[in-house]
N, C-alpha and C. Protein backbone atom coordinates (compact mmCIF):
# COMPACT_ATOMS: atom_id res chain seq x y z
N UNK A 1 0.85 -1.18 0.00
CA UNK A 1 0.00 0.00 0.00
C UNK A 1 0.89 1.23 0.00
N UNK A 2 0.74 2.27 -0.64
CA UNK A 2 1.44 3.41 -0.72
C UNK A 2 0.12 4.72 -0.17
N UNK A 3 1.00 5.53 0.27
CA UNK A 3 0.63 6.56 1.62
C UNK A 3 1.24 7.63 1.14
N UNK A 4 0.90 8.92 1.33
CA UNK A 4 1.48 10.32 1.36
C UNK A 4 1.94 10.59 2.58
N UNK A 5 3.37 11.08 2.66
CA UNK A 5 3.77 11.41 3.84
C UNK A 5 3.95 12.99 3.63
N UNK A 6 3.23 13.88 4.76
CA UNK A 6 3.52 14.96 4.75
C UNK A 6 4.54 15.64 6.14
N UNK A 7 5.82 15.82 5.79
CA UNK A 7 6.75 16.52 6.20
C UNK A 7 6.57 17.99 6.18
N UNK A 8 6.60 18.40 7.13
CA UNK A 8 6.66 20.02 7.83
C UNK A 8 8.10 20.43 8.55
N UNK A 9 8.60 21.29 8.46
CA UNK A 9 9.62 21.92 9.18
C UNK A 9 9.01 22.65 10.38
N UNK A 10 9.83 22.05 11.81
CA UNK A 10 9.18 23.08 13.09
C UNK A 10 9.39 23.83 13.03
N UNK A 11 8.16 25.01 13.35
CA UNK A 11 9.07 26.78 13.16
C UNK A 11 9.47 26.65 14.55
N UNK A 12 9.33 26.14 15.43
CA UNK A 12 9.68 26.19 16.73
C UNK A 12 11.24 25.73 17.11
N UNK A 13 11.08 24.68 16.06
CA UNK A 13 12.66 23.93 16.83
C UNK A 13 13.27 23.90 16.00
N UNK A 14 14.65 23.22 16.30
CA UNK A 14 16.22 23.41 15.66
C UNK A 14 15.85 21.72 14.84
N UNK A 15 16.18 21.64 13.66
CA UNK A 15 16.65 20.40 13.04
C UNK A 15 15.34 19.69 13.76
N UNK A 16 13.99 20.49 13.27
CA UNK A 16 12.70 19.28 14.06
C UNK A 16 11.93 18.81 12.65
N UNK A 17 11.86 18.20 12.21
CA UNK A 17 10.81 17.89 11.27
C UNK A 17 9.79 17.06 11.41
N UNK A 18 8.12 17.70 11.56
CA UNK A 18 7.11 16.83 11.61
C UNK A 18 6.79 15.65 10.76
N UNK A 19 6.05 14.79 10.47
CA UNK A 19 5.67 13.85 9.69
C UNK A 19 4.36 13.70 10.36
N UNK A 20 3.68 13.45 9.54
CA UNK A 20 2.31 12.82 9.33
C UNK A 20 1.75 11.79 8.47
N UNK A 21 1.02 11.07 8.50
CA UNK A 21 0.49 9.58 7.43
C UNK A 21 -0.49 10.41 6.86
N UNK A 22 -0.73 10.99 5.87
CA UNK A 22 -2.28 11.10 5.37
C UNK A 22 -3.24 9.80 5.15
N UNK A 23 -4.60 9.84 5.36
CA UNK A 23 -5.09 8.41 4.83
C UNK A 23 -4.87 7.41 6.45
N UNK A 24 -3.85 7.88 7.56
CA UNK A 24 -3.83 7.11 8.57
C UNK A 24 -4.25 7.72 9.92
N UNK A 25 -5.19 8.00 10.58
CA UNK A 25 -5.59 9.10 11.72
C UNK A 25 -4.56 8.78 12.99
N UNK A 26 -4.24 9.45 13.46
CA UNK A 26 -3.67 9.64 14.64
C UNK A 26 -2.32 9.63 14.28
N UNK A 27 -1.12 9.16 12.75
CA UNK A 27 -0.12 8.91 13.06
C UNK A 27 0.87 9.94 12.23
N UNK A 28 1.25 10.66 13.38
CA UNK A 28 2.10 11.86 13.41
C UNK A 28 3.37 11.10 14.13
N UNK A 29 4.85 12.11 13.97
CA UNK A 29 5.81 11.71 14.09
C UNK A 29 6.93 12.47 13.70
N UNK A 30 8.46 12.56 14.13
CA UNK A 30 9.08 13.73 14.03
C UNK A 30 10.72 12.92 13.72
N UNK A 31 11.42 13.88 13.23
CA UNK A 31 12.77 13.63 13.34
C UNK A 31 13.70 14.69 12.99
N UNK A 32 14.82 14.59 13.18
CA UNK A 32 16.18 15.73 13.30
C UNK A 32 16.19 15.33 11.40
N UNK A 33 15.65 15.07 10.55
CA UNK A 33 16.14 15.45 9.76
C UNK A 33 14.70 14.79 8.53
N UNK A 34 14.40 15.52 6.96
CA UNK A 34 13.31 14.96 6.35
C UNK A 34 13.43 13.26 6.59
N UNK A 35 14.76 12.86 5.99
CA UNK A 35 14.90 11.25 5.81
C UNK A 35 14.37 10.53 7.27
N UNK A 36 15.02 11.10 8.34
CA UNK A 36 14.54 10.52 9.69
C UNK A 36 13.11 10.44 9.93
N UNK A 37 12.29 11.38 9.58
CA UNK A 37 10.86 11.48 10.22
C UNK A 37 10.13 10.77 9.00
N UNK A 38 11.05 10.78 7.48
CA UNK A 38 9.39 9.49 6.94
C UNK A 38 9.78 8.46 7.30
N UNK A 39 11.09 7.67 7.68
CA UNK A 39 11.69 6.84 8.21
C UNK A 39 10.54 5.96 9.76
N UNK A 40 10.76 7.16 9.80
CA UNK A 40 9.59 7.37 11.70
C UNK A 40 8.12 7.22 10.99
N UNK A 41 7.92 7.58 10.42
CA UNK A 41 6.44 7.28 10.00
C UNK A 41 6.22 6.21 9.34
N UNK A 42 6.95 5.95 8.22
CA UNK A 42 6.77 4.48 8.00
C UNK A 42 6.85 3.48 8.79
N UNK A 43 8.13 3.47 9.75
CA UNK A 43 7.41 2.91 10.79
C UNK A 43 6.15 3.08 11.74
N UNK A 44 5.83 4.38 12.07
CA UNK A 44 4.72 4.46 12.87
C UNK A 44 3.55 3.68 12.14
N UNK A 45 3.60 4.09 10.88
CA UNK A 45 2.42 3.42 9.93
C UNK A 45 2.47 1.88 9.89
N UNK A 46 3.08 1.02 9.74
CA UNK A 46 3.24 -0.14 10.28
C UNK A 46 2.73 -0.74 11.36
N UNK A 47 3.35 -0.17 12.32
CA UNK A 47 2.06 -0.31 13.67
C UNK A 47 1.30 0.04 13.71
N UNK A 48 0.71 1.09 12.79
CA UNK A 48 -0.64 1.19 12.85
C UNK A 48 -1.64 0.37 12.14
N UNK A 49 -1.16 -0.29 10.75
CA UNK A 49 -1.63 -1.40 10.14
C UNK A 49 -1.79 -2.31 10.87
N UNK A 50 -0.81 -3.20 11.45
CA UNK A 50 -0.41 -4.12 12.14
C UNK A 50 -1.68 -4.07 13.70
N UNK A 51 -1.49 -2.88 14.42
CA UNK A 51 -2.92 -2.71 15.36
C UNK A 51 -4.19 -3.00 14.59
N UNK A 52 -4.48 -2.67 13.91
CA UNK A 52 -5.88 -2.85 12.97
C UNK A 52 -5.51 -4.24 12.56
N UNK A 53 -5.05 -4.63 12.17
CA UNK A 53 -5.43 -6.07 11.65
C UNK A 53 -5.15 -6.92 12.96
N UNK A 54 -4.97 -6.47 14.00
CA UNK A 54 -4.90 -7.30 15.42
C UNK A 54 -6.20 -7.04 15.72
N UNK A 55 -6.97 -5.99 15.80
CA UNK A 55 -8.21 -5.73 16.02
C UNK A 55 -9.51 -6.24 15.38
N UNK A 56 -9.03 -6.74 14.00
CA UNK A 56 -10.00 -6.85 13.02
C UNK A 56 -10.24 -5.88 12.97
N UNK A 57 -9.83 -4.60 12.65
CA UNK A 57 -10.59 -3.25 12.23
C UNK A 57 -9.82 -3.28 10.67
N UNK A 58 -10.41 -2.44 9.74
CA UNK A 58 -10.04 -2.66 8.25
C UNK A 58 -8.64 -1.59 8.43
N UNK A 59 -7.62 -1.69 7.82
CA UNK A 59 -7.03 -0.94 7.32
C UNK A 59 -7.45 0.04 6.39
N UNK A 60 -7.42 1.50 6.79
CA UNK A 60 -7.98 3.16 5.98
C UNK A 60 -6.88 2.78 4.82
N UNK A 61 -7.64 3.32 3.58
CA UNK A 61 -6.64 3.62 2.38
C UNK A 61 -6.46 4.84 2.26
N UNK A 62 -5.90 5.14 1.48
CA UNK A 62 -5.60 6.94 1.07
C UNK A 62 -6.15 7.48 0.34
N UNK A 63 -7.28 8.00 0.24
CA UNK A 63 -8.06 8.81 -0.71
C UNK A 63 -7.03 9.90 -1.72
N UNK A 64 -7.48 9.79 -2.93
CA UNK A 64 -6.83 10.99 -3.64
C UNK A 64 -6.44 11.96 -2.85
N UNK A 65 -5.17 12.24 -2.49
CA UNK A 65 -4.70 13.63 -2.79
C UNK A 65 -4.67 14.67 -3.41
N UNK A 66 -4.45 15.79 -3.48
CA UNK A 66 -3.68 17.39 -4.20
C UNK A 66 -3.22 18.19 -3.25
N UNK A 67 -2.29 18.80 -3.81
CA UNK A 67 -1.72 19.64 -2.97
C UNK A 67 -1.52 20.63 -4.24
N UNK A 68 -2.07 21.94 -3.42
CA UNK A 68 -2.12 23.35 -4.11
C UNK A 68 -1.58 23.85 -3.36
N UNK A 69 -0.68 24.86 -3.70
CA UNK A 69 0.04 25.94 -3.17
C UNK A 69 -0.25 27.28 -3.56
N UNK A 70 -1.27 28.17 -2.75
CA UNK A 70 -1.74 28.74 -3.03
C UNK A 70 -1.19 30.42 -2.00
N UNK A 71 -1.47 31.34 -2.49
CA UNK A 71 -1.24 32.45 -1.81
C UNK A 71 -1.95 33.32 -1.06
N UNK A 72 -1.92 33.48 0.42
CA UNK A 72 -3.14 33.57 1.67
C UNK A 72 -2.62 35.43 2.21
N UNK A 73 -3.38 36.23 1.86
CA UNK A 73 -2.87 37.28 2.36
C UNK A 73 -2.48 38.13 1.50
N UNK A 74 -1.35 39.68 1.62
CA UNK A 74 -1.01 40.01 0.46
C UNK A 74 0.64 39.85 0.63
């Protein structure tokens, strides 16, 4: 199964980069560098498959994506 991982830079911290699963609820995740945090999410996402099919709950797929980059303000 293939997943969108969305990577954010912390404005807060030094060398923090968020990660998130789109398509997977709850699984967020971080690392000192882009490679580290999808690294971290692919794993997080794993256990999160892996919980659901321990549960018998279905594994979520990933609905279409887009990403627009759009301009907010002047």
């Amino acid at each position: 199964m293939r997943y969108t991982v969305v990577v954010t830079k912390d404005p807060e911290e030094v060398d923090v980069y968020n990660a998130s699963v789109a398509g997977l609820p709850g699984v967020h995740t971080w690392g000192k560098s882009v490679e580290e945090s999808v690294q971290n999410a692919k794993e997080a996402a794993e256990v999160y498959m892996l919980t659901c099919r321990d549960l018998g709950d279905p594994v979520p797929h990933e609905v279409a994506t887009r990403t627009i980059n759009v301009r907010i303000g002047t």
